[in-house]
PDB file of N, CA and C in Angstrom:
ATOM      1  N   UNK A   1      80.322  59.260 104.557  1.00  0.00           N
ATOM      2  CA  UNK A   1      80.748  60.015 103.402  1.00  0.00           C
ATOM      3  C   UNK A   1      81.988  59.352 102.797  1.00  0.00           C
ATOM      4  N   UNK A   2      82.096  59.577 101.719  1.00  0.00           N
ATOM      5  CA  UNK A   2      83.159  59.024 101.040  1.00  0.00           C
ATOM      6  C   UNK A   2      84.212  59.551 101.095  1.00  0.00           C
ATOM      7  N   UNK A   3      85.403  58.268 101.249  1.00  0.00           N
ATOM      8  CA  UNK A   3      87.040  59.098 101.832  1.00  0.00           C
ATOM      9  C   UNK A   3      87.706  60.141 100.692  1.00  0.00           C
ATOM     10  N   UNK A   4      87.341  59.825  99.890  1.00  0.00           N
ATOM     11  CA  UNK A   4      88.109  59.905  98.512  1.00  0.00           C
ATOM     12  C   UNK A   4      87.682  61.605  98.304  1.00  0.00           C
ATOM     13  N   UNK A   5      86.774  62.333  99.024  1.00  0.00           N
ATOM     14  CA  UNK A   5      86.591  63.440  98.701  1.00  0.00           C
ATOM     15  C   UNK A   5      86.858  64.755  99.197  1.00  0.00           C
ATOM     16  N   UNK A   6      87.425  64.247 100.808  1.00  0.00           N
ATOM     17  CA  UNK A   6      88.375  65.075 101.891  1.00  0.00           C
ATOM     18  C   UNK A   6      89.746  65.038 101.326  1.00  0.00           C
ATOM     19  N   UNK A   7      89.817  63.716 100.837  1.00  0.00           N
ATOM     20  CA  UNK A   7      91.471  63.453 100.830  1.00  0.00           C
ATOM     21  C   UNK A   7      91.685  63.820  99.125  1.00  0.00           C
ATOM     22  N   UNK A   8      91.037  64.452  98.151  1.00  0.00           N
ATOM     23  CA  UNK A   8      91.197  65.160  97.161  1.00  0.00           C
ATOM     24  C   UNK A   8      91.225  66.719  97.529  1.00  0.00           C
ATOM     25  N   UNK A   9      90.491  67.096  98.061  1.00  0.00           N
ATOM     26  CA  UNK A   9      90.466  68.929  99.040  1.00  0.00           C
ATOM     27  C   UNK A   9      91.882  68.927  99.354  1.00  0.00           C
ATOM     28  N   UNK A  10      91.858  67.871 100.263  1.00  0.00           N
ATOM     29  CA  UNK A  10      93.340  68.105 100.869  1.00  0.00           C
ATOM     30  C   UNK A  10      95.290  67.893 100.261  1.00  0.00           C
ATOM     31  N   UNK A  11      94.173  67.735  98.852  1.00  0.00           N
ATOM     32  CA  UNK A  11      95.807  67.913  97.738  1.00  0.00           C
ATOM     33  C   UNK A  11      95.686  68.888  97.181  1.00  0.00           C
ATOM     34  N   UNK A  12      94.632  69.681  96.979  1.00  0.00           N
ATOM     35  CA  UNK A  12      94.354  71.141  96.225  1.00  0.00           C
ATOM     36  C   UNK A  12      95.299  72.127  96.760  1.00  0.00           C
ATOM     37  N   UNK A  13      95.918  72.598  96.134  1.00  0.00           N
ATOM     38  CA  UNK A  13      96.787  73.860  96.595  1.00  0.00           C
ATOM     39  C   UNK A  13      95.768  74.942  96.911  1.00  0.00           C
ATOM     40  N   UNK A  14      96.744  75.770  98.114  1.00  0.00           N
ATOM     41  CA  UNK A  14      96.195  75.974  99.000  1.00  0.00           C
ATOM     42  C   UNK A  14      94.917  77.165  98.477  1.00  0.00           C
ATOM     43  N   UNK A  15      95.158  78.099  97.762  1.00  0.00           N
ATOM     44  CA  UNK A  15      94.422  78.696  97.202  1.00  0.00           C
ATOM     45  C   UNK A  15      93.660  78.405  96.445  1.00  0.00           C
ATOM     46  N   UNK A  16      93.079  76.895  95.845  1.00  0.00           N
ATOM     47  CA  UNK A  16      92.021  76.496  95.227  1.00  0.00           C
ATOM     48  C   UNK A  16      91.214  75.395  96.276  1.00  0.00           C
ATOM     49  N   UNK A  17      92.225  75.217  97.204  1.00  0.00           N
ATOM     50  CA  UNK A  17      91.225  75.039  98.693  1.00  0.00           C
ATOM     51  C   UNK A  17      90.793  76.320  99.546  1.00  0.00           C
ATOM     52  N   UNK A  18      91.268  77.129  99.594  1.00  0.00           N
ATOM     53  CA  UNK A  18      90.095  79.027  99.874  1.00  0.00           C
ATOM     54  C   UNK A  18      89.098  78.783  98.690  1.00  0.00           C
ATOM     55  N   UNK A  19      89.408  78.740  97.357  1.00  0.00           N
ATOM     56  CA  UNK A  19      87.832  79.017  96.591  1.00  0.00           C
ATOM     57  C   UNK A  19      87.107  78.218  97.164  1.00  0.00           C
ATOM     58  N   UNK A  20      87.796  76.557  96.814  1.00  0.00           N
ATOM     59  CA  UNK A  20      86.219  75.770  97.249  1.00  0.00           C
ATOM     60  C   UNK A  20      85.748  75.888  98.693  1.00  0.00           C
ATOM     61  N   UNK A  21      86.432  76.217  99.787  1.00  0.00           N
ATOM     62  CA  UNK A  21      85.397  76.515 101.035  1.00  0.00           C
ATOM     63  C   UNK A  21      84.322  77.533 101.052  1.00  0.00           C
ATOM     64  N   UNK A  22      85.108  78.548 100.156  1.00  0.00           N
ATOM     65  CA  UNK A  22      84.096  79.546  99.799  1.00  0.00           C
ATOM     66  C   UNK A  22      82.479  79.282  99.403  1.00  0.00           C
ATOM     67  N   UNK A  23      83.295  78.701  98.177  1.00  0.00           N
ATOM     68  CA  UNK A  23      82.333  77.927  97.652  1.00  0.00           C
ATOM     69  C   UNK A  23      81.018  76.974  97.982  1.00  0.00           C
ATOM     70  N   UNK A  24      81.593  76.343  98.765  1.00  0.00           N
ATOM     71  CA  UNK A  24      80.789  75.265  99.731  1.00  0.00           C
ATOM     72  C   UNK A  24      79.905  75.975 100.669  1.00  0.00           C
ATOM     73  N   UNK A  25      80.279  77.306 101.034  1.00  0.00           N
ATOM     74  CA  UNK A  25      79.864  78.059 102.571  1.00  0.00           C
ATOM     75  C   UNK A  25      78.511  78.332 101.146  1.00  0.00           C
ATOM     76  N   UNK A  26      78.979  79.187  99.966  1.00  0.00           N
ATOM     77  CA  UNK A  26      77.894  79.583  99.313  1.00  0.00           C
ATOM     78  C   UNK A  26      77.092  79.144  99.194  1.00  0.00           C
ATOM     79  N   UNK A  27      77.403  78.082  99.055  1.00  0.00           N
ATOM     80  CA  UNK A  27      75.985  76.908  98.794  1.00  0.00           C
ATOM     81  C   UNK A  27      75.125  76.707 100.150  1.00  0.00           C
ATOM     82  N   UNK A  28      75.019  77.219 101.147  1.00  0.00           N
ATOM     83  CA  UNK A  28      74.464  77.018 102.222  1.00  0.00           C
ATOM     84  C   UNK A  28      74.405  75.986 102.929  1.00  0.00           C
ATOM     85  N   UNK A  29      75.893  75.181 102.772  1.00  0.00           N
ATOM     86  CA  UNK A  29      76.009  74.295 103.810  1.00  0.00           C
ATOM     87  C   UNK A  29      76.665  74.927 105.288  1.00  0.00           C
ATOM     88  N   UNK A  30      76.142  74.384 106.125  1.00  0.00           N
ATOM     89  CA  UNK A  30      76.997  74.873 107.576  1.00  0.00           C
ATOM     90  C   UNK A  30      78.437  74.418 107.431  1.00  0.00           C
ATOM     91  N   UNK A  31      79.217  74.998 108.836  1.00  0.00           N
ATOM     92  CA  UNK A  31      80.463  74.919 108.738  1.00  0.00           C
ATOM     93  C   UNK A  31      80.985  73.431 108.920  1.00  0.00           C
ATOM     94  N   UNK A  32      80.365  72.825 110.091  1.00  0.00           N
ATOM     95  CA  UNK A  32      80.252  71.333 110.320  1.00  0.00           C
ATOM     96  C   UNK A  32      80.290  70.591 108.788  1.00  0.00           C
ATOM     97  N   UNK A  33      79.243  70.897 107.990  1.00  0.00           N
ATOM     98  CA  UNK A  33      79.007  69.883 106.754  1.00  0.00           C
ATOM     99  C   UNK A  33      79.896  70.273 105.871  1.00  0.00           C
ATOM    100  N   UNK A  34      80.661  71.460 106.018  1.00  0.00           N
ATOM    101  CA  UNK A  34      81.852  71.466 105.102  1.00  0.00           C
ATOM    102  C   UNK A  34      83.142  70.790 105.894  1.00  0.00           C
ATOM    103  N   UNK A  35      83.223  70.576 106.960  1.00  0.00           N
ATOM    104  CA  UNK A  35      84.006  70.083 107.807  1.00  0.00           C
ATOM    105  C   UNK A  35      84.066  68.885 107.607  1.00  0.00           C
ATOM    106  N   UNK A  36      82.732  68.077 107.608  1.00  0.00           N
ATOM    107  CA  UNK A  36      82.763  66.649 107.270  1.00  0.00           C
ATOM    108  C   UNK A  36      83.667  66.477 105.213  1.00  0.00           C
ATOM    109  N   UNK A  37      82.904  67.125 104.576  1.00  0.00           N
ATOM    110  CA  UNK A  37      83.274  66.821 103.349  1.00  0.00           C
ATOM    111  C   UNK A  37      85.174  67.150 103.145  1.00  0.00           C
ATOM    112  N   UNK A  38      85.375  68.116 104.313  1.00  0.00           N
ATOM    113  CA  UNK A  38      86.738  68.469 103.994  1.00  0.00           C
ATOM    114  C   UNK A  38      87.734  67.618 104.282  1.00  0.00           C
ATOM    115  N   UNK A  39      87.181  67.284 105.710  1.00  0.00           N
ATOM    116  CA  UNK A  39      88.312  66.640 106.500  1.00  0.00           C
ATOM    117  C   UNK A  39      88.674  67.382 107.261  1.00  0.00           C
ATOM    118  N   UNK A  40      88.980  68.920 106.924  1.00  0.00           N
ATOM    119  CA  UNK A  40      89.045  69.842 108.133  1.00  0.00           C
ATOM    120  C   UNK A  40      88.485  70.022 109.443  1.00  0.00           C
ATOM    121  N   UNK A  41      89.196  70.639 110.477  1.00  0.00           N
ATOM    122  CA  UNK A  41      87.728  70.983 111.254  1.00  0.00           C
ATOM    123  C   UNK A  41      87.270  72.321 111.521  1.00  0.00           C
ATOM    124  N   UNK A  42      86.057  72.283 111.839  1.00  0.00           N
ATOM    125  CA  UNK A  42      85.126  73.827 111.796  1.00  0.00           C
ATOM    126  C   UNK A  42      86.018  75.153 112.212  1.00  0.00           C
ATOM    127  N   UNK A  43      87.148  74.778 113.068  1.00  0.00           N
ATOM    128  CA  UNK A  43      87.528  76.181 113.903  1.00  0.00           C
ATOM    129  C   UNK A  43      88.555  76.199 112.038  1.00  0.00           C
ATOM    130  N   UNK A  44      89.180  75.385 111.695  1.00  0.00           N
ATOM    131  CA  UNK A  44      90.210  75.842 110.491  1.00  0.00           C
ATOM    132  C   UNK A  44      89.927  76.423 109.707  1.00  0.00           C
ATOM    133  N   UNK A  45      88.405  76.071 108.817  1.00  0.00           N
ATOM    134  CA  UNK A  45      87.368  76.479 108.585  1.00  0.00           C
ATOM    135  C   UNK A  45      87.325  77.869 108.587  1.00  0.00           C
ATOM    136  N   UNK A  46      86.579  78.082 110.058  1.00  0.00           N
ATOM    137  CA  UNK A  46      86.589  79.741 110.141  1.00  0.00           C
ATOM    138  C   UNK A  46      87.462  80.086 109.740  1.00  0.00           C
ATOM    139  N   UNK A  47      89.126  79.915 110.582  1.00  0.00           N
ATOM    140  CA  UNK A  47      90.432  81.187 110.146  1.00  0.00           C
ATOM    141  C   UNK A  47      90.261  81.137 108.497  1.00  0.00           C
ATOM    142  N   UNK A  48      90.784  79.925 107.852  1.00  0.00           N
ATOM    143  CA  UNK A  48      90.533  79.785 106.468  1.00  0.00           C
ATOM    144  C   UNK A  48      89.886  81.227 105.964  1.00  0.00           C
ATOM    145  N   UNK A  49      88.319  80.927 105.986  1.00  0.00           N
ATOM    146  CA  UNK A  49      87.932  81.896 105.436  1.00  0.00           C
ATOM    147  C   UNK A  49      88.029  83.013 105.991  1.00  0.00           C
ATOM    148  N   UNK A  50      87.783  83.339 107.378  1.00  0.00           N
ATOM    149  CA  UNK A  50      87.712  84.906 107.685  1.00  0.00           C
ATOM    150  C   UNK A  50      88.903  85.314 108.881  1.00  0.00           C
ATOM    151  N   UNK A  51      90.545  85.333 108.524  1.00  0.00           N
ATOM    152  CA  UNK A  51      91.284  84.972 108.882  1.00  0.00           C
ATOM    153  C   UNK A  51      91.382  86.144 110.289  1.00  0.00           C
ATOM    154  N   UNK A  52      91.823  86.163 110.901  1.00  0.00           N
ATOM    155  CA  UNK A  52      92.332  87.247 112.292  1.00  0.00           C
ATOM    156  C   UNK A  52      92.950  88.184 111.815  1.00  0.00           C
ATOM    157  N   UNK A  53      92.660  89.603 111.881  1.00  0.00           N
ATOM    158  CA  UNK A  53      93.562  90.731 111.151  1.00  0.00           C
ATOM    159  C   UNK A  53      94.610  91.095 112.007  1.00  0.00           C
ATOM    160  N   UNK A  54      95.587  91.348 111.320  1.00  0.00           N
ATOM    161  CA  UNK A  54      96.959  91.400 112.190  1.00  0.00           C
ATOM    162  C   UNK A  54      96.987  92.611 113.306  1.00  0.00           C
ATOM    163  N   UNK A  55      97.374  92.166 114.817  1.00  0.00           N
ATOM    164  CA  UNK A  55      97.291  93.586 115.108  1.00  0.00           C
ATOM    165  C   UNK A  55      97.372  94.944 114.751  1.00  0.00           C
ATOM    166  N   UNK A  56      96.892  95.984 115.622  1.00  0.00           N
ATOM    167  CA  UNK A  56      96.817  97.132 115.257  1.00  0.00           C
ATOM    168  C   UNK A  56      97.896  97.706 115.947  1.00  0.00           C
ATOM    169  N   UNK A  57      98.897  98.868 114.728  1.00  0.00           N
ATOM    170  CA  UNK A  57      99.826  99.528 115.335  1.00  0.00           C
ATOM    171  C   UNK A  57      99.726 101.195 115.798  1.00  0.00           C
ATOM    172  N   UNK A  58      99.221 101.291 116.718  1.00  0.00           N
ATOM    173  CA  UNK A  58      99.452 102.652 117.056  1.00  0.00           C
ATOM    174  C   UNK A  58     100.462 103.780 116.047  1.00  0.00           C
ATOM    175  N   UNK A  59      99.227 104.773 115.211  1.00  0.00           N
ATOM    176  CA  UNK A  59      99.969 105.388 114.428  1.00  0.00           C
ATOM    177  C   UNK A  59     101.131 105.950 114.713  1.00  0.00           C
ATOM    178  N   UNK A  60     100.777 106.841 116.098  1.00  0.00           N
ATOM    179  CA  UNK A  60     102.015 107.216 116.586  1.00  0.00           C
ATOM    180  C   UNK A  60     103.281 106.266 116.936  1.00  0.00           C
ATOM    181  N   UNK A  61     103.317 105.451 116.989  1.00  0.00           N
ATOM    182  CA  UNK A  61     104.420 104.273 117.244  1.00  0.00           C
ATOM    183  C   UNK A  61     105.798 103.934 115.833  1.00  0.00           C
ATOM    184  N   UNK A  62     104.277 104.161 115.085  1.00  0.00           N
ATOM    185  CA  UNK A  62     105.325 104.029 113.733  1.00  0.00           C
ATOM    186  C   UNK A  62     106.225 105.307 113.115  1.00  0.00           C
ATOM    187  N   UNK A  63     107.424 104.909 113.000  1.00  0.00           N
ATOM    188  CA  UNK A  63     108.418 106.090 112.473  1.00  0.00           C
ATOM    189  C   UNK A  63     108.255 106.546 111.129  1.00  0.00           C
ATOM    190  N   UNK A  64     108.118 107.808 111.276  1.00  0.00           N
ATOM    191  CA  UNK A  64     107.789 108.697 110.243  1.00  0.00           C
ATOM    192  C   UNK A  64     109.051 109.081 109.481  1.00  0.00           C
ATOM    193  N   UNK A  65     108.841 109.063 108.234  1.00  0.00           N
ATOM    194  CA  UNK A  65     109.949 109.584 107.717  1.00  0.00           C
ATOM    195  C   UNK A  65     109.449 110.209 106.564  1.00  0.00           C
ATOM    196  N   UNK A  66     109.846 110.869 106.067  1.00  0.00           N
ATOM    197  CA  UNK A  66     109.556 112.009 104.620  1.00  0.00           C
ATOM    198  C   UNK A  66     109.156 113.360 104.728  1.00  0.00           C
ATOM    199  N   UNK A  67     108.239 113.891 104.358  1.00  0.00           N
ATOM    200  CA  UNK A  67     107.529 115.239 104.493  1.00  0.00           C
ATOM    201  C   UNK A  67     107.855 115.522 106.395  1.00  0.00           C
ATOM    202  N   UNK A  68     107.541 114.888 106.750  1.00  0.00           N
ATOM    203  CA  UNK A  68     107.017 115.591 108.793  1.00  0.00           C
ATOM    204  C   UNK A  68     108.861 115.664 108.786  1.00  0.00           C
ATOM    205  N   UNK A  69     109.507 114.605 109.230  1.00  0.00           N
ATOM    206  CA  UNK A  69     110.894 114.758 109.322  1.00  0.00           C
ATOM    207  C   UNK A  69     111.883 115.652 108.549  1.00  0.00           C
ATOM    208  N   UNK A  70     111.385 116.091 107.069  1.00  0.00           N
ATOM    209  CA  UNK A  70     112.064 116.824 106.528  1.00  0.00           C
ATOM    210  C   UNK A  70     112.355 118.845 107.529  1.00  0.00           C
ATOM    211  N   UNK A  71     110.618 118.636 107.091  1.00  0.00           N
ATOM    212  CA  UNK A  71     109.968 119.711 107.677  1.00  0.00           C
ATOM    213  C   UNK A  71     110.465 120.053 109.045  1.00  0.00           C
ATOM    214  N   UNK A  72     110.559 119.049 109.717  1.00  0.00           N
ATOM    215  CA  UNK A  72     111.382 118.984 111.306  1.00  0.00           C
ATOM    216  C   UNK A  72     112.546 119.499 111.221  1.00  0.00           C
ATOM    217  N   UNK A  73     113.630 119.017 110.159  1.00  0.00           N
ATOM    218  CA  UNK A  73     115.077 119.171 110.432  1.00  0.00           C
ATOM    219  C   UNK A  73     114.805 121.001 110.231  1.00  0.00           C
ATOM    220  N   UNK A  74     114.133 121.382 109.213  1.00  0.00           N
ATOM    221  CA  UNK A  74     114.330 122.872 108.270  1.00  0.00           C
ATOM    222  C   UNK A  74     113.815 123.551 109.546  1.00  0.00           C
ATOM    223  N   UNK A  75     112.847 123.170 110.622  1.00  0.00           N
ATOM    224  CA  UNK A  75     112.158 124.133 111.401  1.00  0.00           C
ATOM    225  C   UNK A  75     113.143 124.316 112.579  1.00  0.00           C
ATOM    226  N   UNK A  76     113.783 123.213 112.894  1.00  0.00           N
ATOM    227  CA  UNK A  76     115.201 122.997 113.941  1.00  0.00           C
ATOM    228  C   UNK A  76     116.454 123.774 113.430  1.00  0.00           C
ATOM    229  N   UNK A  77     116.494 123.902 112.047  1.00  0.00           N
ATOM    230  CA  UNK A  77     117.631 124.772 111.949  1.00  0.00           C
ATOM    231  C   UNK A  77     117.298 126.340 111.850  1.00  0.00           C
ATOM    232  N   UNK A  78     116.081 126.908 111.660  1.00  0.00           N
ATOM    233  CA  UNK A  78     115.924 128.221 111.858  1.00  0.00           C
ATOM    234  C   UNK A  78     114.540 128.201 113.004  1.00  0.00           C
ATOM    235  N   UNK A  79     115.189 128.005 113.915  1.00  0.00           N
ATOM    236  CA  UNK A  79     114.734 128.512 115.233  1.00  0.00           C
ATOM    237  C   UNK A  79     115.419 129.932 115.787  1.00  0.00           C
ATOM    238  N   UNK A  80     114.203 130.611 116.745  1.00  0.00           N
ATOM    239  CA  UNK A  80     114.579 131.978 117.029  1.00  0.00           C
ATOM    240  C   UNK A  80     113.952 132.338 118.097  1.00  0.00           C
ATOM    241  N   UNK A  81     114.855 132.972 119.125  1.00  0.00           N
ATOM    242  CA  UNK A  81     114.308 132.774 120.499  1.00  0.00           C
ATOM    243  C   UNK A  81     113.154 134.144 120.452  1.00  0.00           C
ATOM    244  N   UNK A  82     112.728 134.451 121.614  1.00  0.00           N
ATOM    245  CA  UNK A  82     111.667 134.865 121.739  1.00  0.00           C
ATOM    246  C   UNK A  82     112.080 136.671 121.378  1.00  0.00           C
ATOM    247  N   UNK A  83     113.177 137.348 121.576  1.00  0.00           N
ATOM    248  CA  UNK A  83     113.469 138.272 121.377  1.00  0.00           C
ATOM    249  C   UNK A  83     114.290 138.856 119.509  1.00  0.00           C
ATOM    250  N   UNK A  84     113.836 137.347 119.168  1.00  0.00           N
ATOM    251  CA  UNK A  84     114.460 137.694 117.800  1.00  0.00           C
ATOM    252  C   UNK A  84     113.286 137.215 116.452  1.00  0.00           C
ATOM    253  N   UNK A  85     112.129 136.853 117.070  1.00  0.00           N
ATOM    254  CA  UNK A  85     111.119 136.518 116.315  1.00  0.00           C
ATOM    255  C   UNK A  85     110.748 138.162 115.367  1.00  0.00           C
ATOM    256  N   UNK A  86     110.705 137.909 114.457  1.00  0.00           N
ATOM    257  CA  UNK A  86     109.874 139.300 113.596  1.00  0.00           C
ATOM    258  C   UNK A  86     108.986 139.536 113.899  1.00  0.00           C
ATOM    259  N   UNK A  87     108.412 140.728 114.337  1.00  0.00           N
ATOM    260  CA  UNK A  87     107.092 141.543 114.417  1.00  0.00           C
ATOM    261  C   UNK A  87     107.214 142.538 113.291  1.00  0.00           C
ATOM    262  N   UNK A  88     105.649 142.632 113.288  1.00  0.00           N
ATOM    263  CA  UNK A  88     106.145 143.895 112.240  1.00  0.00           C
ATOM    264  C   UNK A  88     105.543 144.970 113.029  1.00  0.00           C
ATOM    265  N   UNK A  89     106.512 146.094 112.401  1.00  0.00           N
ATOM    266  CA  UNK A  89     106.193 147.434 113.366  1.00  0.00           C
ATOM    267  C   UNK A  89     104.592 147.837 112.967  1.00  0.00           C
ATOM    268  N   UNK A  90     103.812 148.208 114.335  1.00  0.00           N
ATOM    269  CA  UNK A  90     102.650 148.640 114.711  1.00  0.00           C
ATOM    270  C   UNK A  90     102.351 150.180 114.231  1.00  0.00           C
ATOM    271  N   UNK A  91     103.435 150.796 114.344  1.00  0.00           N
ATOM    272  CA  UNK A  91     103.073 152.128 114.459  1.00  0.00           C
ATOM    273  C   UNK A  91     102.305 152.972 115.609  1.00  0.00           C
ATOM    274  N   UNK A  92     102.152 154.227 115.747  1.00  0.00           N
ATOM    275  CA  UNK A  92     101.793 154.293 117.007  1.00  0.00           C
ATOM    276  C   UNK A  92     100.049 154.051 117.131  1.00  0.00           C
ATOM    277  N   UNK A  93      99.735 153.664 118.024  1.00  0.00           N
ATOM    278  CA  UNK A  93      98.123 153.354 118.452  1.00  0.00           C
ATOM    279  C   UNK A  93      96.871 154.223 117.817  1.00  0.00           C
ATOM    280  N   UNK A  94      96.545 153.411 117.401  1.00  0.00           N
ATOM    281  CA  UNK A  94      94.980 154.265 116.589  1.00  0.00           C
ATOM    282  C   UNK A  94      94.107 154.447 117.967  1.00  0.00           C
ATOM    283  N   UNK A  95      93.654 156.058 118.069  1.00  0.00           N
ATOM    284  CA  UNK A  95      92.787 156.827 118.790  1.00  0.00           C
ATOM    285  C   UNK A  95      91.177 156.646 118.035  1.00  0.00           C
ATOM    286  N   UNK A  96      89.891 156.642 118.473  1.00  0.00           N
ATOM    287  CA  UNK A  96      89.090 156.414 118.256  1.00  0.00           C
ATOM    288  C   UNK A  96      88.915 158.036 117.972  1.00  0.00           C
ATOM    289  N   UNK A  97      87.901 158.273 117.202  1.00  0.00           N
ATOM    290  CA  UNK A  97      87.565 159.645 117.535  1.00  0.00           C
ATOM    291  C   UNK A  97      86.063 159.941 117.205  1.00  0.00           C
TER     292      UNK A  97
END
């Protein structure tokens, strides 16, 4: 294959080297035969196009802030122990009759 056509890919900035791999995959060449034309090799290839998604963060891990924390501070400042919670009066017991 001719040199002159890896070593043009490989001056393309970097995002008009993502279209054309794209590109190339479209056309139904394998990864190898885009590998040869690139200069790249097959594993770069893959990440290139279908890159590793960044780990996953456990929702709970991440710090919350806005609505939940607000809501937190307002529920922490009117707390009420168990003998001062409101009931509302019952009245006396309904008899069946």
């Amino acid at each position: 294959m001719d040199k002159a056509e890896p070593l043009h890919f490989q001056r393309l900035p970097a995002e008009a080297q993502y279209e054309a791999l794209w590109r190339l995959a479209l056309s139904g060449l394998t990864v190898e035969q885009v590998a040869e034309r690139t200069g790249w090799s097959p594993e770069r290839i893959r990440q290139t196009i279908n890159p590793e998604p960044p780990p996953a963060i456990a929702p709970w891990r991440t710090r919350h802030t806005g609505t939940a924390s607000t809501f937190n501070s307002m529920r922490a400042g009117s707390r009420r122990g168990p003998s001062e919670s409101p009931r509302p009066d019952r009245g006396p017991p309904m008899h069946r009759r």
